[in-house]
Protein backbone atom coordinates (compact mmCIF):
# COMPACT_ATOMS: atom_id res chain seq x y z
CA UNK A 1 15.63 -23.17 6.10
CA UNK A 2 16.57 -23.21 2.51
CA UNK A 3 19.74 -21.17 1.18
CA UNK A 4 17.46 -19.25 -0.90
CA UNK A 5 16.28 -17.53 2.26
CA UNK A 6 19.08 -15.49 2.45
CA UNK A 7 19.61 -14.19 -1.22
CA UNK A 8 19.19 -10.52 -1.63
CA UNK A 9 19.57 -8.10 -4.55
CA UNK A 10 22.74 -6.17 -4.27
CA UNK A 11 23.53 -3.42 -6.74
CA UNK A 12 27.21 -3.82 -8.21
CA UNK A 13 27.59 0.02 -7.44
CA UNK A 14 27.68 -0.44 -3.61
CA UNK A 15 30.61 -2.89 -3.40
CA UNK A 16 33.32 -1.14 -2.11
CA UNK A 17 36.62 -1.54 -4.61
CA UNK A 18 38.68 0.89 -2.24
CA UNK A 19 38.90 1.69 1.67
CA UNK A 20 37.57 5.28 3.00
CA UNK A 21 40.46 7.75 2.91
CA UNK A 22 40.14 7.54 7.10
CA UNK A 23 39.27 3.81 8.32
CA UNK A 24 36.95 5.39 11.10
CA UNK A 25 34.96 7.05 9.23
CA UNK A 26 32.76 4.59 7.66
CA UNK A 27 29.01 4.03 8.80
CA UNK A 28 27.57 1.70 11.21
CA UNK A 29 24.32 0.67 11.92
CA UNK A 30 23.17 -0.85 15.03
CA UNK A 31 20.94 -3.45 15.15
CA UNK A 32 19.32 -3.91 18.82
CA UNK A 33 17.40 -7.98 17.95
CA UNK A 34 15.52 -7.39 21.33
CA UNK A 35 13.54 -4.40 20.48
CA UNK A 36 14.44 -5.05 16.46
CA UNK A 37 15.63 -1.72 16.23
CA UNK A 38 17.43 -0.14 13.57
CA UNK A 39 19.88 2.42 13.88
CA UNK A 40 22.32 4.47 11.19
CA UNK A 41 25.16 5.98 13.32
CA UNK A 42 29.18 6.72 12.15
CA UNK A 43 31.82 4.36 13.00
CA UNK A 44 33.08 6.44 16.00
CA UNK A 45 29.88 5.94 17.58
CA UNK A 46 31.16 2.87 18.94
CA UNK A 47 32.64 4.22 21.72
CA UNK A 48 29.04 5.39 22.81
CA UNK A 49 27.11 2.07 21.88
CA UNK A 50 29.53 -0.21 23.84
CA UNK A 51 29.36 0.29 27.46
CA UNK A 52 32.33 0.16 30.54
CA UNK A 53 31.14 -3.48 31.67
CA UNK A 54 32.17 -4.66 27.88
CA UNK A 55 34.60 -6.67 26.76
CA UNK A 56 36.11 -6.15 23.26
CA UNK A 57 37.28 -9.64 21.45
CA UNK A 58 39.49 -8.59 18.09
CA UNK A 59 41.40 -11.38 16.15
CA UNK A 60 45.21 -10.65 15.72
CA UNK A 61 45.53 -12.46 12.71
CA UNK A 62 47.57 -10.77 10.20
CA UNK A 63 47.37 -11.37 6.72
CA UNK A 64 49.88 -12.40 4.24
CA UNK A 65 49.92 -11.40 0.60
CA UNK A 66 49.39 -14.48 -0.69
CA UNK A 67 48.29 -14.66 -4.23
CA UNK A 68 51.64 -15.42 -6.60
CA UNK A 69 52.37 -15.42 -10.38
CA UNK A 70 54.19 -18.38 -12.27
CA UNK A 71 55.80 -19.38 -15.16
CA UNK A 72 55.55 -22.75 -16.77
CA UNK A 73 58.40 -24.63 -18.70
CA UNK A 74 55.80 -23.82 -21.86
CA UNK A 75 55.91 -20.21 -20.77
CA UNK A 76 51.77 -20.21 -19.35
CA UNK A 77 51.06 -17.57 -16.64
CA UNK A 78 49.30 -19.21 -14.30
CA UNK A 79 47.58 -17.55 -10.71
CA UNK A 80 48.82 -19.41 -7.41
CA UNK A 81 47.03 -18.79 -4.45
CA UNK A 82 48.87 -19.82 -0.89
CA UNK A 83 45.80 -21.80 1.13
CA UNK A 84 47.43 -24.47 3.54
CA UNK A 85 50.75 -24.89 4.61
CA UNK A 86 51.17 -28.51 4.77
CA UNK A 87 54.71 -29.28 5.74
CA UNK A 88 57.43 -26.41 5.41
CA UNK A 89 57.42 -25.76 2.10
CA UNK A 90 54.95 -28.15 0.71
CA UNK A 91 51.73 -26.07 0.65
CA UNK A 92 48.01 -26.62 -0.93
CA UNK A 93 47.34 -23.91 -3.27
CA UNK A 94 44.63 -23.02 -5.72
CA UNK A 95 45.70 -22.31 -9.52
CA UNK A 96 43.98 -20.24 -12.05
CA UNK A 97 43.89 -22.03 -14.51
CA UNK A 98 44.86 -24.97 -12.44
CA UNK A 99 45.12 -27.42 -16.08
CA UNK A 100 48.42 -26.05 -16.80
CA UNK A 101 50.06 -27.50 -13.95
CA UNK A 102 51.04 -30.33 -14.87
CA UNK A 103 52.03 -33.22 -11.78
CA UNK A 104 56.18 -33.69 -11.68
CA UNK A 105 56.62 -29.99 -13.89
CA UNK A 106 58.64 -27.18 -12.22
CA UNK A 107 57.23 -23.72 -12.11
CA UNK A 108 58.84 -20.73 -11.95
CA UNK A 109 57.91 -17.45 -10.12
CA UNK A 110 61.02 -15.43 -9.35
CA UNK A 111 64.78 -16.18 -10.14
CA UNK A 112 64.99 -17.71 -5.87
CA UNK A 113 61.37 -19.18 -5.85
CA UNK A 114 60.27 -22.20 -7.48
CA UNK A 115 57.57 -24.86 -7.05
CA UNK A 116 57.41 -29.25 -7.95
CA UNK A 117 53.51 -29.71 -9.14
CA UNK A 118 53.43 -32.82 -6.53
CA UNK A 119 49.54 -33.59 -7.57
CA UNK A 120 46.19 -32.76 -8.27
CA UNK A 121 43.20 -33.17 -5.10
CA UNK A 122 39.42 -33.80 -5.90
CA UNK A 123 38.69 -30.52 -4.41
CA UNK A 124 40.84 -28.72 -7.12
CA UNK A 125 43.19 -27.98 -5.32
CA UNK A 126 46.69 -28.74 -6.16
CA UNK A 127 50.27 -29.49 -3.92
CA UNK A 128 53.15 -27.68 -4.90
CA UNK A 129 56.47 -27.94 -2.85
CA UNK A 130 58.29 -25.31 -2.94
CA UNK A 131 62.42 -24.15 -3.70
CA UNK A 132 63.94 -21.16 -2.85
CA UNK A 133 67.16 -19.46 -1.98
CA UNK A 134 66.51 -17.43 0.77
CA UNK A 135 64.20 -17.49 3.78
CA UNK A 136 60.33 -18.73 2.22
CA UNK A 137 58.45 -15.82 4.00
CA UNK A 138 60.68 -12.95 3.19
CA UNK A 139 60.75 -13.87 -0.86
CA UNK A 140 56.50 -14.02 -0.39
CA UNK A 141 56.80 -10.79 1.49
CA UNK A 142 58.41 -8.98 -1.53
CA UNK A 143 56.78 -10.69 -4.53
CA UNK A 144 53.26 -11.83 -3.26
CA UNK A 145 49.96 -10.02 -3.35
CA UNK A 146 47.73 -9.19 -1.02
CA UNK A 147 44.86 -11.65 -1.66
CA UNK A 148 42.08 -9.25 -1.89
CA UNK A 149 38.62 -10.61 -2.47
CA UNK A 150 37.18 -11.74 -6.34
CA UNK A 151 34.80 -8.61 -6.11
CA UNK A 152 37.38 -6.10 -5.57
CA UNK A 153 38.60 -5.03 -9.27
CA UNK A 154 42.27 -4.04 -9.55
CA UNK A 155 43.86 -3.02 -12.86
CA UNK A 156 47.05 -4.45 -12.99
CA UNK A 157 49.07 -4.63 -10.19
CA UNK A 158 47.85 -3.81 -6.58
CA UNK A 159 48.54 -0.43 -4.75
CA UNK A 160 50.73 -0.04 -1.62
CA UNK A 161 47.26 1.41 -0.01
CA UNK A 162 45.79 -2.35 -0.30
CA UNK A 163 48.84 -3.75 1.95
CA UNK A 164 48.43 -1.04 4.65
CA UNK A 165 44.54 -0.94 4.90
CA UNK A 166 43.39 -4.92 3.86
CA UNK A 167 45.03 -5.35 7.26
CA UNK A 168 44.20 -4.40 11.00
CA UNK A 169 46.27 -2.03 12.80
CA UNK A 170 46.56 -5.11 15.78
CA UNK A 171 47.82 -7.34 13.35
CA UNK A 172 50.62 -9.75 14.47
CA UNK A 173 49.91 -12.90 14.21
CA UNK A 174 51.37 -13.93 10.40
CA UNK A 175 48.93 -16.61 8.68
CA UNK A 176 45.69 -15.50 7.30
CA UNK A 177 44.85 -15.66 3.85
CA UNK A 178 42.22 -12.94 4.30
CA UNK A 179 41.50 -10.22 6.29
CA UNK A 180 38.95 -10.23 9.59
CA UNK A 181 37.53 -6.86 8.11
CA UNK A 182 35.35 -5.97 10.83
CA UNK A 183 38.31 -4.80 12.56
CA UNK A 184 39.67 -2.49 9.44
CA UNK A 185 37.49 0.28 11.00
CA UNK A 186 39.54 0.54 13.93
CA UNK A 187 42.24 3.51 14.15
CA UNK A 188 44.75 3.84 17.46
CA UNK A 189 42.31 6.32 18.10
CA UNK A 190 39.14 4.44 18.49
CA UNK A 191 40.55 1.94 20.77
CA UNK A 192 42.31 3.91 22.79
CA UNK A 193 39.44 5.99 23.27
CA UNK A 194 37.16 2.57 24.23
CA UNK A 195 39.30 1.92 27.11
CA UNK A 196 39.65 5.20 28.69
CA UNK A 197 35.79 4.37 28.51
CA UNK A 198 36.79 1.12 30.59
CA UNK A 199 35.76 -1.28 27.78
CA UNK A 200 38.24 -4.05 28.12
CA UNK A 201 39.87 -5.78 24.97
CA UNK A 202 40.84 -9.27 24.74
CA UNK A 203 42.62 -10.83 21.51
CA UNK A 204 42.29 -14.37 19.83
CA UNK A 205 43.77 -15.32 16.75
CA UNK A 206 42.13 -17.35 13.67
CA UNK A 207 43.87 -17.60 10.63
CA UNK A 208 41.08 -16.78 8.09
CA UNK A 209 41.35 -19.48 5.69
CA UNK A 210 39.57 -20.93 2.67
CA UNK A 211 36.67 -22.34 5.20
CA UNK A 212 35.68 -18.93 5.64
CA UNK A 213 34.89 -17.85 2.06
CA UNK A 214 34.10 -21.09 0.46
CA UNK A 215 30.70 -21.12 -1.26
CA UNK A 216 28.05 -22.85 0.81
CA UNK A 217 27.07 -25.43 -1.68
CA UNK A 218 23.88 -27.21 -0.53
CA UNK A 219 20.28 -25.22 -0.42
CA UNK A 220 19.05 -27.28 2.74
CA UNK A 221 21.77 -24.94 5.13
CA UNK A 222 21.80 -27.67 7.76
CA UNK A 223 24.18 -29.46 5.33
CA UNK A 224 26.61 -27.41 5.64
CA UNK A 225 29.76 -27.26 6.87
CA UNK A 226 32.82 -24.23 7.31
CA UNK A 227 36.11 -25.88 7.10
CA UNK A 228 38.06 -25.48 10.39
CA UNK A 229 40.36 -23.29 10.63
CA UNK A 230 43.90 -22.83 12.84
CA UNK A 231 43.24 -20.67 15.89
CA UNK A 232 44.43 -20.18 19.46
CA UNK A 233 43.08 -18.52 22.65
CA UNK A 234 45.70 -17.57 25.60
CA UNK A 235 44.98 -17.85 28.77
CA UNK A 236 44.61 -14.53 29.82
CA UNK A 237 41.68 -13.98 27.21
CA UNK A 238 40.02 -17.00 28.68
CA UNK A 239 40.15 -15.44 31.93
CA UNK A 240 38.90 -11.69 30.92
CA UNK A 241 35.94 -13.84 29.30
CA UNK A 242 35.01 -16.22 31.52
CA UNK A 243 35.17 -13.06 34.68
CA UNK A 244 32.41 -11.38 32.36
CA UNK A 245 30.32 -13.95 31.48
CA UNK A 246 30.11 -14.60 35.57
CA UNK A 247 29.35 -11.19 36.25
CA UNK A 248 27.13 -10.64 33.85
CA UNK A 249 28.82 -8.73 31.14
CA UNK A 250 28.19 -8.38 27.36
CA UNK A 251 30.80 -10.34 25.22
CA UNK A 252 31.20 -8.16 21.75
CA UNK A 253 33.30 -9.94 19.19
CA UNK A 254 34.91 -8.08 16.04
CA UNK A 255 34.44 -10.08 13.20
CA UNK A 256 32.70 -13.37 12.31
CA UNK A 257 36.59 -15.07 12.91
CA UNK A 258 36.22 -14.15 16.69
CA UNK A 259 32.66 -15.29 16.84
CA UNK A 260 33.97 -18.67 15.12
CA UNK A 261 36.55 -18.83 17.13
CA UNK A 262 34.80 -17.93 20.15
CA UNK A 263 32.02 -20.49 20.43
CA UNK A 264 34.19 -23.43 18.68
CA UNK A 265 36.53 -23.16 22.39
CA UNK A 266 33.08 -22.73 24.78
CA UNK A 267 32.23 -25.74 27.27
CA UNK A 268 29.46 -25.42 29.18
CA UNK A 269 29.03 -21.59 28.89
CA UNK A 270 33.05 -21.15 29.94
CA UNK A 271 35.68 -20.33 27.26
CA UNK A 272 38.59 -22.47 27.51
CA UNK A 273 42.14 -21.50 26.57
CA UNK A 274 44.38 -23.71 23.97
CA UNK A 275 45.16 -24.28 20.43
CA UNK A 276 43.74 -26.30 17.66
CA UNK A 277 40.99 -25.79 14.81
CA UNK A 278 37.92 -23.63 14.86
CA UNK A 279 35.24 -25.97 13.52
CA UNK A 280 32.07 -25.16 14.73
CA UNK A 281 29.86 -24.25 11.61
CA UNK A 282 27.09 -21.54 12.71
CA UNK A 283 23.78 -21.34 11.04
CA UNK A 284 19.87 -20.54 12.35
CA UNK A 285 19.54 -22.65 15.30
CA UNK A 286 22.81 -22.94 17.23
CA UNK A 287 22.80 -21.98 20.88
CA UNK A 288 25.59 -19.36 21.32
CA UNK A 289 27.56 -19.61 24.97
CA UNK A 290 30.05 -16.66 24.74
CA UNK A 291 28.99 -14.29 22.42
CA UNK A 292 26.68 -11.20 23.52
CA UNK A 293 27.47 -8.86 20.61
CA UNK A 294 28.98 -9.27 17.72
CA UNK A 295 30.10 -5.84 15.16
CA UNK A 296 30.70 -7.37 11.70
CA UNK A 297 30.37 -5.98 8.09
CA UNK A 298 28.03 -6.88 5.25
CA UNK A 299 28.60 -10.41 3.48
CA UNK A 300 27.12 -11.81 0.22
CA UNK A 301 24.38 -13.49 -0.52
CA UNK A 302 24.01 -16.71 0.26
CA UNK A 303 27.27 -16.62 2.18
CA UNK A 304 28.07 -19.30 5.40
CA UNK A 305 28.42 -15.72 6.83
CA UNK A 306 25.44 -14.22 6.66
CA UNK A 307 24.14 -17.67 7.78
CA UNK A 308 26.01 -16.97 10.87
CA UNK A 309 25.09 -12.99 11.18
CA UNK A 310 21.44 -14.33 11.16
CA UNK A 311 21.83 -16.89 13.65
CA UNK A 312 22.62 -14.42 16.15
CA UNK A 313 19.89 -11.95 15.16
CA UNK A 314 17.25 -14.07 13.46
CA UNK A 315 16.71 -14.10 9.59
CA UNK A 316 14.01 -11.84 9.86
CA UNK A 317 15.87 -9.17 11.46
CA UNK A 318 19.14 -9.63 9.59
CA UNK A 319 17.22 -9.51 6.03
CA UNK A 320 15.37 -6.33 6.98
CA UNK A 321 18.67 -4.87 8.07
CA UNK A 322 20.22 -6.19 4.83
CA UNK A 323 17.44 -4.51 2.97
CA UNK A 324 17.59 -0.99 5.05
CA UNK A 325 21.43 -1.39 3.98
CA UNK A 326 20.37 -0.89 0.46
CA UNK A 327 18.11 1.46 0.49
CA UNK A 328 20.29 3.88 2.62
CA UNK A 329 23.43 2.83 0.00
CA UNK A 330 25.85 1.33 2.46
CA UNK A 331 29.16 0.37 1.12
CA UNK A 332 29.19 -3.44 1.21
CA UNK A 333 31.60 -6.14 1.65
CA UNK A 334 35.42 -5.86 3.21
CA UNK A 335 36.35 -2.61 2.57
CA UNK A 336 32.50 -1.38 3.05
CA UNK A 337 30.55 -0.55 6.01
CA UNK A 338 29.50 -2.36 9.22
CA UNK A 339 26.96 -3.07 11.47
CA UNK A 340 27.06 -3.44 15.54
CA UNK A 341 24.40 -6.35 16.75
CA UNK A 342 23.59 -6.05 20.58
């Protein structure tokens, strides 16, 4: 299959610039690819979609505001974004506009932060190592921003709203440079509410990194590949997953992160516990081992994650779903709507 296979149309007005005043209250629709049934139901309906047998994966990363402002020594403002830790405080960042930055030059972004331009990498990236007086996390705590996507418009400087909602409430695992917003939908209330039901909920954690937003940049798909990404499964998860898979029950992961992360640690249809990279890259054809059901928002066209979305389902399904989406003006994107495939 080509890329072009999964371009859609995609009116500007649907793109959701802010989060619902109530994160549960956005739509869902479920998407059944046995009988290829489409369904329009409210967020809260989850708890009557999902069944007792279920088990619940959500990723605990938590997001860290990550996109800085700088000062050259010529006085240039330049846009860092925090992608890769390398080595303490030597990280690979991306600049806008990354020419100023000159290799050996100092840059300035608060009166205890500064950054050596070590070099320049073919990806356009660039390594800065990093000064500061004070602990490295707390300074980026107070003077970073959240590092919402390119399609959410903010004038000026962000609102405190964006650091409470472009995070999960089960955040607690610091290191993702964007949110798994599948799981912004979830309140206290909503999960509480699945396991009186008896659902059971299991955690991983994959730091959502540049791999997972990077432009798929080949039309023949099977060239493609995500970038892996850190990520870690305990042992407990691996048991509550491996117990259901035995017995027959439906695996739902929250998010295409826990999907990723999911599949990338499966051996032989069994989940195994550890840490390391999430590299598996999912498009039409792979064979999925864990996953049973998978609740996820809308992506972009032409995204590696609608790829994945349509591997599960089928193109055919996902693109009709995509195009009922439209029609019925869902809010797309991370602080839009979502969709429960089963």
């Amino acid at each position: 299959m080509n890329l072009s296979d999964f371009d859609f149309a995609l009116p500007e007005e649907l793109i959701a610039q802010n989060p619902l005043e109530r994160r549960d209250s956005s739509r869902l629709m479920s998407v059944n690819r046995e009988a290829g049934g489409i369904k329009d139901c409210r967020f809260t309906d989850i708890c009557d979609l999902l069944t007792p047998q279920d088990v619940l994966v959500i990723n605990n990363t938590q997001v860290f505001p990550a996109r800085l402002h700088c000062t050259t020594v010529s006085g240039a403002r330049v846009e860092i974004f925090l992608m890769e830790e390398i080595d303490g405080l030597v990280w690979k960042v991306l600049a806008r506009p990354a020419k100023r930055l000159k290799e050996g030059s100092v840059i300035c972004f608060a009166d205890n932060l500064e950054a050596v331009v070590l070099g320049h990498e073919q990806n356009g990236s660039v390594v800065l190592e990093f000064r500061c007086v004070g602990d490295f996390n707390t300074i980026i705590n107070e003077i970073g921003e959240m590092p919402l996507p390119h399609y959410i418009k903010r004038e000026g400087q962000q609102t405190s709203l964006d650091r409470e909602r472009y995070q999960t409430i089960y955040a607690k695992e610091r290191g993702a440079i964007a949110a798994p917003t599948a799981g912004l939908h979830f309140t206290p209330e909503v999960l509480e509410n699945l396991r009186q039901k008896g659902v059971s909920i299991a955690e991983v954690t994959l730091h959502v990194g540049y791999g997972t937003f990077a432009p798929v940049r080949s039309d023949d798909i099977s060239e493609h590949r995500v970038l892996g990404e850190r990520c870690e499964i305990t042992e407990e998860t691996a048991r509550t997953v491996n117990l259901a898979k035995a017995e027959g029950r439906r695996v739902i992961a929250v998010g295409t992160t826990s999907v990723r992360t999911l599949e990338s640690f499966a051996e032989n249809g069994e989940l195994r516990a550890g840490r390391g990279m999430a590299d598996v890259t999912i498009t039409p054809g792979h064979k999925f081992q864990i996953v049973d059901g998978i609740l996820t928002n809308f992506h972009l066209p032409k995204s590696s994650l609608l790829l994945l979305v349509s591997a599960f389902a089928g193109h055919e399904l996902i693109m009709s779903a995509y195009a009922h989406a439209v029609s019925e003006r869902y809010r797309f994107f991370s602080y839009g709507d979502c969709m429960l495939i089963v």
